[in-house]
C-alpha atoms as a PDB file:
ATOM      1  CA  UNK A   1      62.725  69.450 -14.818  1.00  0.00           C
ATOM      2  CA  UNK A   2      60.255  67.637 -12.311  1.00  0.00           C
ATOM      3  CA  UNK A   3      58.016  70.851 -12.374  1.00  0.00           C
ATOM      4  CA  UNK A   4      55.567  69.413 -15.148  1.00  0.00           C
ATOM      5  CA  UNK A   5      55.088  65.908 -13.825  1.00  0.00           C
ATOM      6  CA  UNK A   6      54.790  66.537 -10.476  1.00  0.00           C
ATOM      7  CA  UNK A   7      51.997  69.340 -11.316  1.00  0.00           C
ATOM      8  CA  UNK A   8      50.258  66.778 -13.216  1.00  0.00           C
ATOM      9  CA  UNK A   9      50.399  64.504 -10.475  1.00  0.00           C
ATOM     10  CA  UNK A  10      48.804  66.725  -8.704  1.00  0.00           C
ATOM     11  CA  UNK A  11      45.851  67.015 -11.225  1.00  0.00           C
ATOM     12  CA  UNK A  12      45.916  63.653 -11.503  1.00  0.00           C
ATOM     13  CA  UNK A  13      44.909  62.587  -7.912  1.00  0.00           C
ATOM     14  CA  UNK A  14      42.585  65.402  -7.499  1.00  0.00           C
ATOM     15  CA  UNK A  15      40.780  63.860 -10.886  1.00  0.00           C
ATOM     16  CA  UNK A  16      40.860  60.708  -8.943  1.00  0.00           C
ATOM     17  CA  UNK A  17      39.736  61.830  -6.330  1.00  0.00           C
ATOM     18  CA  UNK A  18      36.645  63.350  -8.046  1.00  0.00           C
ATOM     19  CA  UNK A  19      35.750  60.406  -9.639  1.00  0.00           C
ATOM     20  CA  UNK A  20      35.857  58.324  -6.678  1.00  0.00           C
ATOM     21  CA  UNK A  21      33.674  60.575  -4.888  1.00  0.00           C
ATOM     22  CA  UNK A  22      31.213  60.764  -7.717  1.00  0.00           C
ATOM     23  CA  UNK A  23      31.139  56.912  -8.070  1.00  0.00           C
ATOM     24  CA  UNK A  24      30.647  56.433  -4.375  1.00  0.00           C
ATOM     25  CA  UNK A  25      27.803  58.963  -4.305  1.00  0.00           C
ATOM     26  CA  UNK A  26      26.002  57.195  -6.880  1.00  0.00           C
ATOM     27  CA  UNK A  27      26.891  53.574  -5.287  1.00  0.00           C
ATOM     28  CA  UNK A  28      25.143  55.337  -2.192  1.00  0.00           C
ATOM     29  CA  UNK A  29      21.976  56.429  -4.098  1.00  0.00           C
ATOM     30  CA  UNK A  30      21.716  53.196  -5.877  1.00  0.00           C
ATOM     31  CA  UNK A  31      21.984  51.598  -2.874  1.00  0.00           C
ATOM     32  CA  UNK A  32      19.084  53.179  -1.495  1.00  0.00           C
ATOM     33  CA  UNK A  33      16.618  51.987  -4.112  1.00  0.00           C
ATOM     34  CA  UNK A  34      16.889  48.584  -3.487  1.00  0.00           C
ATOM     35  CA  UNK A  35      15.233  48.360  -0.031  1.00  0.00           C
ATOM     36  CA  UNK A  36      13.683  44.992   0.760  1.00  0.00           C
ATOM     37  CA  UNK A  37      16.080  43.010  -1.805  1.00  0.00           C
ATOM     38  CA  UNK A  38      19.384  41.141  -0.952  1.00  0.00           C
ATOM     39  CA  UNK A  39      21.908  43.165   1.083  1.00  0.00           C
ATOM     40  CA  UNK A  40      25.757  41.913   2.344  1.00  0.00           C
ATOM     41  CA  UNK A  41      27.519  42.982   4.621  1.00  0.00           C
ATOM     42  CA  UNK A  42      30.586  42.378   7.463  1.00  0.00           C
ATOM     43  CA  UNK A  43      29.915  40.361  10.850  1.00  0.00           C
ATOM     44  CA  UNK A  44      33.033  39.708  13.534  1.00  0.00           C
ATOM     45  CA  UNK A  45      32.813  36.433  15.331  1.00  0.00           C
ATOM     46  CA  UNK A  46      34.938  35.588  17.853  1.00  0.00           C
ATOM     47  CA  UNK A  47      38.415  34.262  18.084  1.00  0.00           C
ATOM     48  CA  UNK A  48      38.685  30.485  19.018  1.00  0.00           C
ATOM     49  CA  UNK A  49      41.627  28.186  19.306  1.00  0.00           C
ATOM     50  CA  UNK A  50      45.457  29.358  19.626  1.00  0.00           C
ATOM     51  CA  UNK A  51      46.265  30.586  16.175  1.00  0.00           C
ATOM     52  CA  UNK A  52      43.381  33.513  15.890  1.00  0.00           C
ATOM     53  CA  UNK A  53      40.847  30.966  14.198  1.00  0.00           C
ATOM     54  CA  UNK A  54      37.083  32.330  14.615  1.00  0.00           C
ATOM     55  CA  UNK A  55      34.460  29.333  15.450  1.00  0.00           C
ATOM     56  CA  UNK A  56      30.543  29.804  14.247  1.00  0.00           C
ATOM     57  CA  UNK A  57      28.048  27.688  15.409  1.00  0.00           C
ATOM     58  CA  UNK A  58      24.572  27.444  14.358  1.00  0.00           C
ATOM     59  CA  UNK A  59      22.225  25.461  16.350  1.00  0.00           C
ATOM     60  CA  UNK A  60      21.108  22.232  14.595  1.00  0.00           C
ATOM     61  CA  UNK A  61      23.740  22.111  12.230  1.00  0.00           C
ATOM     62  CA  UNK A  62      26.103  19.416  12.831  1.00  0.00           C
ATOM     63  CA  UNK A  63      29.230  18.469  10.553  1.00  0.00           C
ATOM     64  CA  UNK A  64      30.790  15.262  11.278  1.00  0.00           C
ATOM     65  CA  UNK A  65      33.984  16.368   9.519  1.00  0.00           C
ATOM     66  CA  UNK A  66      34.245  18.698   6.860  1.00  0.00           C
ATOM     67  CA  UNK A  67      33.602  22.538   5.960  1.00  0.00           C
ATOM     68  CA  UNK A  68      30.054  24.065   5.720  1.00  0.00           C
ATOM     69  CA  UNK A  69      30.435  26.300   2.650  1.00  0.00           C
ATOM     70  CA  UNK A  70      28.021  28.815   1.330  1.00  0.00           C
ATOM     71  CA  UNK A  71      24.811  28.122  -0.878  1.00  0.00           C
ATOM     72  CA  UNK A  72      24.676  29.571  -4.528  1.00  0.00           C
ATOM     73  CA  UNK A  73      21.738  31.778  -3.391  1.00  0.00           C
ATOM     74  CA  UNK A  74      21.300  34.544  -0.796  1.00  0.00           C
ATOM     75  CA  UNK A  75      20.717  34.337   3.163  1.00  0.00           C
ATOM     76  CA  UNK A  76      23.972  32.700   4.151  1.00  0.00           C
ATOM     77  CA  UNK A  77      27.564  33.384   5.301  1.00  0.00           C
ATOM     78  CA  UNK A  78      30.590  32.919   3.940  1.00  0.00           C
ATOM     79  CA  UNK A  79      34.356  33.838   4.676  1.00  0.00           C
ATOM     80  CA  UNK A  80      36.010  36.813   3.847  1.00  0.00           C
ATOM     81  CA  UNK A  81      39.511  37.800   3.362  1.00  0.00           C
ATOM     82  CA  UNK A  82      40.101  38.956   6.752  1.00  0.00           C
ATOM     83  CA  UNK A  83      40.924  37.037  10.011  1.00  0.00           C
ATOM     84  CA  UNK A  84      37.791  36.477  12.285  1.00  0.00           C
ATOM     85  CA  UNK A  85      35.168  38.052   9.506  1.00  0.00           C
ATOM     86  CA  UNK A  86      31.888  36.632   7.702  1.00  0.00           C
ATOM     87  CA  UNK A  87      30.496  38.079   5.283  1.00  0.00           C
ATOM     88  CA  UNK A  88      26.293  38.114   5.890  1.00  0.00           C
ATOM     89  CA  UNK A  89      23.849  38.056   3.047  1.00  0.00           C
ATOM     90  CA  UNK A  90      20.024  38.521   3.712  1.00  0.00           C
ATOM     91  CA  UNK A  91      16.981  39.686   1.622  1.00  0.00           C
ATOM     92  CA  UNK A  92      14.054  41.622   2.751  1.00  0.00           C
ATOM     93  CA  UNK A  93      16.740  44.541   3.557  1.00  0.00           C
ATOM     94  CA  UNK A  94      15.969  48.053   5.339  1.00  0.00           C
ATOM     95  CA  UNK A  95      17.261  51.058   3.716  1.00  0.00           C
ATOM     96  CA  UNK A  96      19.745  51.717   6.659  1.00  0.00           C
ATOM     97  CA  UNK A  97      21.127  48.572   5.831  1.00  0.00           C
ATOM     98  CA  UNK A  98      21.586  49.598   2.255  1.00  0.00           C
ATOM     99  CA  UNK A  99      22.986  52.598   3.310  1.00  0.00           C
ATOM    100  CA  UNK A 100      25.936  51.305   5.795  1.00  0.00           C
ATOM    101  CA  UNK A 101      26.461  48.034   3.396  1.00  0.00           C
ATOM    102  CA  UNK A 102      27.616  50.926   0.461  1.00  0.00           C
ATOM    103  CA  UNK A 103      28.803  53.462   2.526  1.00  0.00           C
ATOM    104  CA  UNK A 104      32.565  51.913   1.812  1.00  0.00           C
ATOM    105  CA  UNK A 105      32.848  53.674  -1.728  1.00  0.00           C
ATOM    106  CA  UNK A 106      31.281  56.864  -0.580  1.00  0.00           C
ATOM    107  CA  UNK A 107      33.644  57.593   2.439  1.00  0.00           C
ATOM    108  CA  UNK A 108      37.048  56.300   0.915  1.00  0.00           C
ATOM    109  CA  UNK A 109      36.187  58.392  -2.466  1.00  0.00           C
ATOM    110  CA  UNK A 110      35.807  61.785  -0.444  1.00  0.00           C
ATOM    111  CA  UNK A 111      38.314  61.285   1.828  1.00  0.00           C
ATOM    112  CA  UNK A 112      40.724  60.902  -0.979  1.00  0.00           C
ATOM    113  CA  UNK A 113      39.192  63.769  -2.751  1.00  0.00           C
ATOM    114  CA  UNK A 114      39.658  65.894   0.461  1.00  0.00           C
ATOM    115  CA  UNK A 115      43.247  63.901   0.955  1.00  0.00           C
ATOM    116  CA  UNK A 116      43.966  65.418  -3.123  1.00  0.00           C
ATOM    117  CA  UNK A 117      42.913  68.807  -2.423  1.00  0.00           C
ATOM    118  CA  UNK A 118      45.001  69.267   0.690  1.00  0.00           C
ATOM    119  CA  UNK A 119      48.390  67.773  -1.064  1.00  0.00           C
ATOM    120  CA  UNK A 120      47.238  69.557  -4.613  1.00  0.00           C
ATOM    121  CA  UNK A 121      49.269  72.838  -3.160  1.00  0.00           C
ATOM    122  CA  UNK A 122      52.111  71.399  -1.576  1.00  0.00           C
ATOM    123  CA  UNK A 123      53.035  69.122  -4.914  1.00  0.00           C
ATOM    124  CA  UNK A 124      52.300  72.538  -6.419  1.00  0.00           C
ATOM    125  CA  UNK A 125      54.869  74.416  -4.469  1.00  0.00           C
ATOM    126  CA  UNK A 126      57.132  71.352  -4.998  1.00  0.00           C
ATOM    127  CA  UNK A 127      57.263  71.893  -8.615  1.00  0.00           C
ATOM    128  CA  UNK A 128      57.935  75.647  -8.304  1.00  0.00           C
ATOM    129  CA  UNK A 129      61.465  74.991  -6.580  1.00  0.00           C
ATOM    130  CA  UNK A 130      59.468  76.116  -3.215  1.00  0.00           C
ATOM    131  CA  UNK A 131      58.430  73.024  -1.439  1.00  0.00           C
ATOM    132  CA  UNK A 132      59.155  74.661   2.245  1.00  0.00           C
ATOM    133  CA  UNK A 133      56.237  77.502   1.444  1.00  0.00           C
ATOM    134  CA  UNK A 134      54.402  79.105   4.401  1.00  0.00           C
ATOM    135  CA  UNK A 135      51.590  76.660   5.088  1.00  0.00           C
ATOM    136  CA  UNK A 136      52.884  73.436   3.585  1.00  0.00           C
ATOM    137  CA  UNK A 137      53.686  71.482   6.834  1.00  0.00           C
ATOM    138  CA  UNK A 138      50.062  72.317   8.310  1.00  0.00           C
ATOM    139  CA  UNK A 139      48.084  71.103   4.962  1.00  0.00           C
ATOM    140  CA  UNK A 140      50.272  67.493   5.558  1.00  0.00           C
ATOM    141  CA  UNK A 141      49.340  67.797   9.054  1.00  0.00           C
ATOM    142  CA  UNK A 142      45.683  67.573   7.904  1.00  0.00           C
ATOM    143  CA  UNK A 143      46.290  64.739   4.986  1.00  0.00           C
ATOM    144  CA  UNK A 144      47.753  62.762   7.798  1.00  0.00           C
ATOM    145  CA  UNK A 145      44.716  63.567  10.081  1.00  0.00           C
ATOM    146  CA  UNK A 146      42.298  62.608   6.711  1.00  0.00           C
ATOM    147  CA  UNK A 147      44.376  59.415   6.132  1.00  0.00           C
ATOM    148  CA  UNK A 148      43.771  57.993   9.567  1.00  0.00           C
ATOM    149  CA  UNK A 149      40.387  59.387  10.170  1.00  0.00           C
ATOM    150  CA  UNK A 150      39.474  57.834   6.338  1.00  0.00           C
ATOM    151  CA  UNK A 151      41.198  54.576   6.746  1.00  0.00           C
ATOM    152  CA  UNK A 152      39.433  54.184  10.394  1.00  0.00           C
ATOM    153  CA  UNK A 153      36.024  54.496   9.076  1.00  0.00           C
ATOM    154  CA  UNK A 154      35.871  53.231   5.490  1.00  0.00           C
ATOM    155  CA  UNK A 155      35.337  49.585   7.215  1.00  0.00           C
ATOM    156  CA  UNK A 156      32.902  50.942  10.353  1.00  0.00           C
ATOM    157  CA  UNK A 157      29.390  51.255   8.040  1.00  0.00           C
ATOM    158  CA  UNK A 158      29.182  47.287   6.823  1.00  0.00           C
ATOM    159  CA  UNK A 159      30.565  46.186  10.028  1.00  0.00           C
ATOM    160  CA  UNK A 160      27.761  47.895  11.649  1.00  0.00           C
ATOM    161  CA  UNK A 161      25.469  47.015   8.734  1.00  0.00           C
ATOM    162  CA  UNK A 162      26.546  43.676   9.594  1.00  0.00           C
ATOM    163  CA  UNK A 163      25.444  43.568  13.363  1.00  0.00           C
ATOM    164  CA  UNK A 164      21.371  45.345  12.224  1.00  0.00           C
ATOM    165  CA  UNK A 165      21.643  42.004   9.595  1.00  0.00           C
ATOM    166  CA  UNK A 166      22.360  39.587  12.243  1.00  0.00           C
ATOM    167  CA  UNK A 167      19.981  41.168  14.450  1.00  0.00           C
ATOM    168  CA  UNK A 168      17.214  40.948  11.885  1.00  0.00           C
ATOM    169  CA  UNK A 169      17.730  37.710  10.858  1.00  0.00           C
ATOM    170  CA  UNK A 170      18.250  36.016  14.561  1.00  0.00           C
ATOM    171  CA  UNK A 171      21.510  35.459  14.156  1.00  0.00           C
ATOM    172  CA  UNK A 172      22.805  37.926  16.711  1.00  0.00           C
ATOM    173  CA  UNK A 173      22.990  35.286  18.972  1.00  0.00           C
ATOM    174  CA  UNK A 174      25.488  32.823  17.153  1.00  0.00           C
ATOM    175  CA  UNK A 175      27.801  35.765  16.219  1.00  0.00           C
ATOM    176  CA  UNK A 176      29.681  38.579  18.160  1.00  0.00           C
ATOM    177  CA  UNK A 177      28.921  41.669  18.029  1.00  0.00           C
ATOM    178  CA  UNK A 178      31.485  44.812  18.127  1.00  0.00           C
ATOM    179  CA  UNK A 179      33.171  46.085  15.190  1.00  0.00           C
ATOM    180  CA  UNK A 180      37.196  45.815  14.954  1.00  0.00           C
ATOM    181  CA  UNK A 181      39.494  49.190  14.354  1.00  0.00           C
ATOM    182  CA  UNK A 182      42.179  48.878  12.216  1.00  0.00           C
ATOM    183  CA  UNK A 183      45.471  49.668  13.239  1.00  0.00           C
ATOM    184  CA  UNK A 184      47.465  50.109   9.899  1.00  0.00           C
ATOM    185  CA  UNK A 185      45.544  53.897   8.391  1.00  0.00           C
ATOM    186  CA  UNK A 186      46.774  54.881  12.157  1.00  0.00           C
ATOM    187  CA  UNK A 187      50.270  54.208  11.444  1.00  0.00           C
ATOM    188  CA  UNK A 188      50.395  55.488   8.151  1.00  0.00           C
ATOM    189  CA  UNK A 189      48.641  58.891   9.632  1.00  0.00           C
ATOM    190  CA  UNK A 190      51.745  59.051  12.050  1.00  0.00           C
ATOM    191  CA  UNK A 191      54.275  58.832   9.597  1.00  0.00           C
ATOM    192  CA  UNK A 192      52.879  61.491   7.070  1.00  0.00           C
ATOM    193  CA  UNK A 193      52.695  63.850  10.589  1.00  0.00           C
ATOM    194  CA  UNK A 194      56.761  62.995  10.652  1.00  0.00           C
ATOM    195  CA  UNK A 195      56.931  64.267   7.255  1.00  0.00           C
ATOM    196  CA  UNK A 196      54.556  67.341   8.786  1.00  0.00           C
ATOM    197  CA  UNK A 197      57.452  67.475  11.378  1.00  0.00           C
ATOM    198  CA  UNK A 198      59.837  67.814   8.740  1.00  0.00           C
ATOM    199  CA  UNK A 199      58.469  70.466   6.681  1.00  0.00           C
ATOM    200  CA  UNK A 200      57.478  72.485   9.799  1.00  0.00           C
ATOM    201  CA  UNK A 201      61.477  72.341  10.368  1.00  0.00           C
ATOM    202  CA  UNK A 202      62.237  73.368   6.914  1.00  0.00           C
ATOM    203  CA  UNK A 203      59.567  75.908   6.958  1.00  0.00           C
ATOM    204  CA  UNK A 204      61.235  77.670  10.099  1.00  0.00           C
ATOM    205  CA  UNK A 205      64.756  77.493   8.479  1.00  0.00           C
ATOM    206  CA  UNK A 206      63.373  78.991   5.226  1.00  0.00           C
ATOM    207  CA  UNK A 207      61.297  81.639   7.263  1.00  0.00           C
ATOM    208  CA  UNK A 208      64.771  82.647   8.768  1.00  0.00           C
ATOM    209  CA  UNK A 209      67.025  82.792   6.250  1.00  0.00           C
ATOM    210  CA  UNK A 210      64.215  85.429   4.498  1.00  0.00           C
ATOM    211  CA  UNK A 211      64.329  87.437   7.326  1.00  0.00           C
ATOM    212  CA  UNK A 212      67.841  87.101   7.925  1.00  0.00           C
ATOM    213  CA  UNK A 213      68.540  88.148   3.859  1.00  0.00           C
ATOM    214  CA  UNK A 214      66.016  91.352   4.177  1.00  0.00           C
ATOM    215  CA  UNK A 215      68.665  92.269   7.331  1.00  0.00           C
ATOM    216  CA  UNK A 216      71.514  92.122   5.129  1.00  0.00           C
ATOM    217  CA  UNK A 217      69.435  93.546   2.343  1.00  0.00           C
ATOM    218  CA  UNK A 218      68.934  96.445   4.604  1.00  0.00           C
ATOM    219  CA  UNK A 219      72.259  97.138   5.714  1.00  0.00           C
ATOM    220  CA  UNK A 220      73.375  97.905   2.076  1.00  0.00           C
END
């Protein structure tokens, strides 16, 4: 009964995956025809105080007491989501620039594309009543290896976009450079290799109970 559905599944994310590959490729090319116009990206400043806070200053800006928030228009900073992170917005941008600053799309869409086409046979097998089949546990092996290579770098290109901004724009001085790894694609990766561990196991048992059947097979 979970034959159909889980085969579909498997179409399913490799159709995803497609898409998002296709959508980041053309994000890419996009990208690179707007050289010289407005271009954002990811800076890291440096933590400050006891609870992780980051601290910017910018020489010959004081604020008595309030926030400095960004202006409507480009060439600024302003927060983003994530702990110790600005977000940096210049014109007059270089075509690497363009290229790092949309590289985000491109990388996560093929390495879920390549992620699709490695589970695509093991959902496959799944469906056929066979999910311990000869080669299962190393294609999980490699989605676990795509998952944390994937996660790891889909941040890296507007981080480092971030630091040629800063440096263009004399700003390099006021924030940190060094771009930040993230720790949670890592951990994921580890626990699909358990899973990798697992079917490895169940491979081995289904390997010998074959061989052991042909024995008795033989002795008929």
């Amino acid at each position: 009964m979970t034959g159909p559905w889980v085969r579909r599944l498997a179409n399913l994310l490799v159709a995803i995956g497609v898409i998002g590959a296709a959508l980041g490729v053309l994000d890419f090319v996009n990208a690179l025809t707007q050289v010289s116009a407005s271009v954002k990206a990811t800076v890291r400043v440096a933590p400050s105080g006891c609870c992780g806070d980051a601290r910017v200053e910018l020489p010959g800006v004081t604020l008595a007491d309030g926030w400095l928030l960004p202006a409507n228009g480009p060439d600024g900073l302003s927060a983003s989501p994530s702990a110790g992170q600005l977000r940096i917005e210049a014109w007059g941008s270089t075509a690497p620039e363009q290229a790092l600053a949309n590289a985000e799309l491109l990388v996560g869409g093929v390495g879920f594309l390549l992620g699709a086409l490695l589970i695509r046979p093991v959902l496959v097998a799944l469906s056929e009543g066979r999910p311990f089949r000869r080669g299962n546990a190393r294609r999980i092996t490699l989605v676990a290896v795509t998952v944390a290579v994937t996660g790891v770098l889909v941040p890296l290109p507007s981080q480092l976009a971030g630091l040629r901004i800063a440096q263009r724009t004399g700003l390099e001085t006021e924030l940190v450079h060094g771009v930040t790894v993230p720790l949670a694609p890592l951990l994921t990766g580890a626990l699909v290799l358990a899973v990798a561990a697992a079917f490895r196991a169940g491979e081995r048992l289904t390997r010998e109970s074959e061989e052991m059947a042909a024995d008795l097979q033989g002795l008929v």
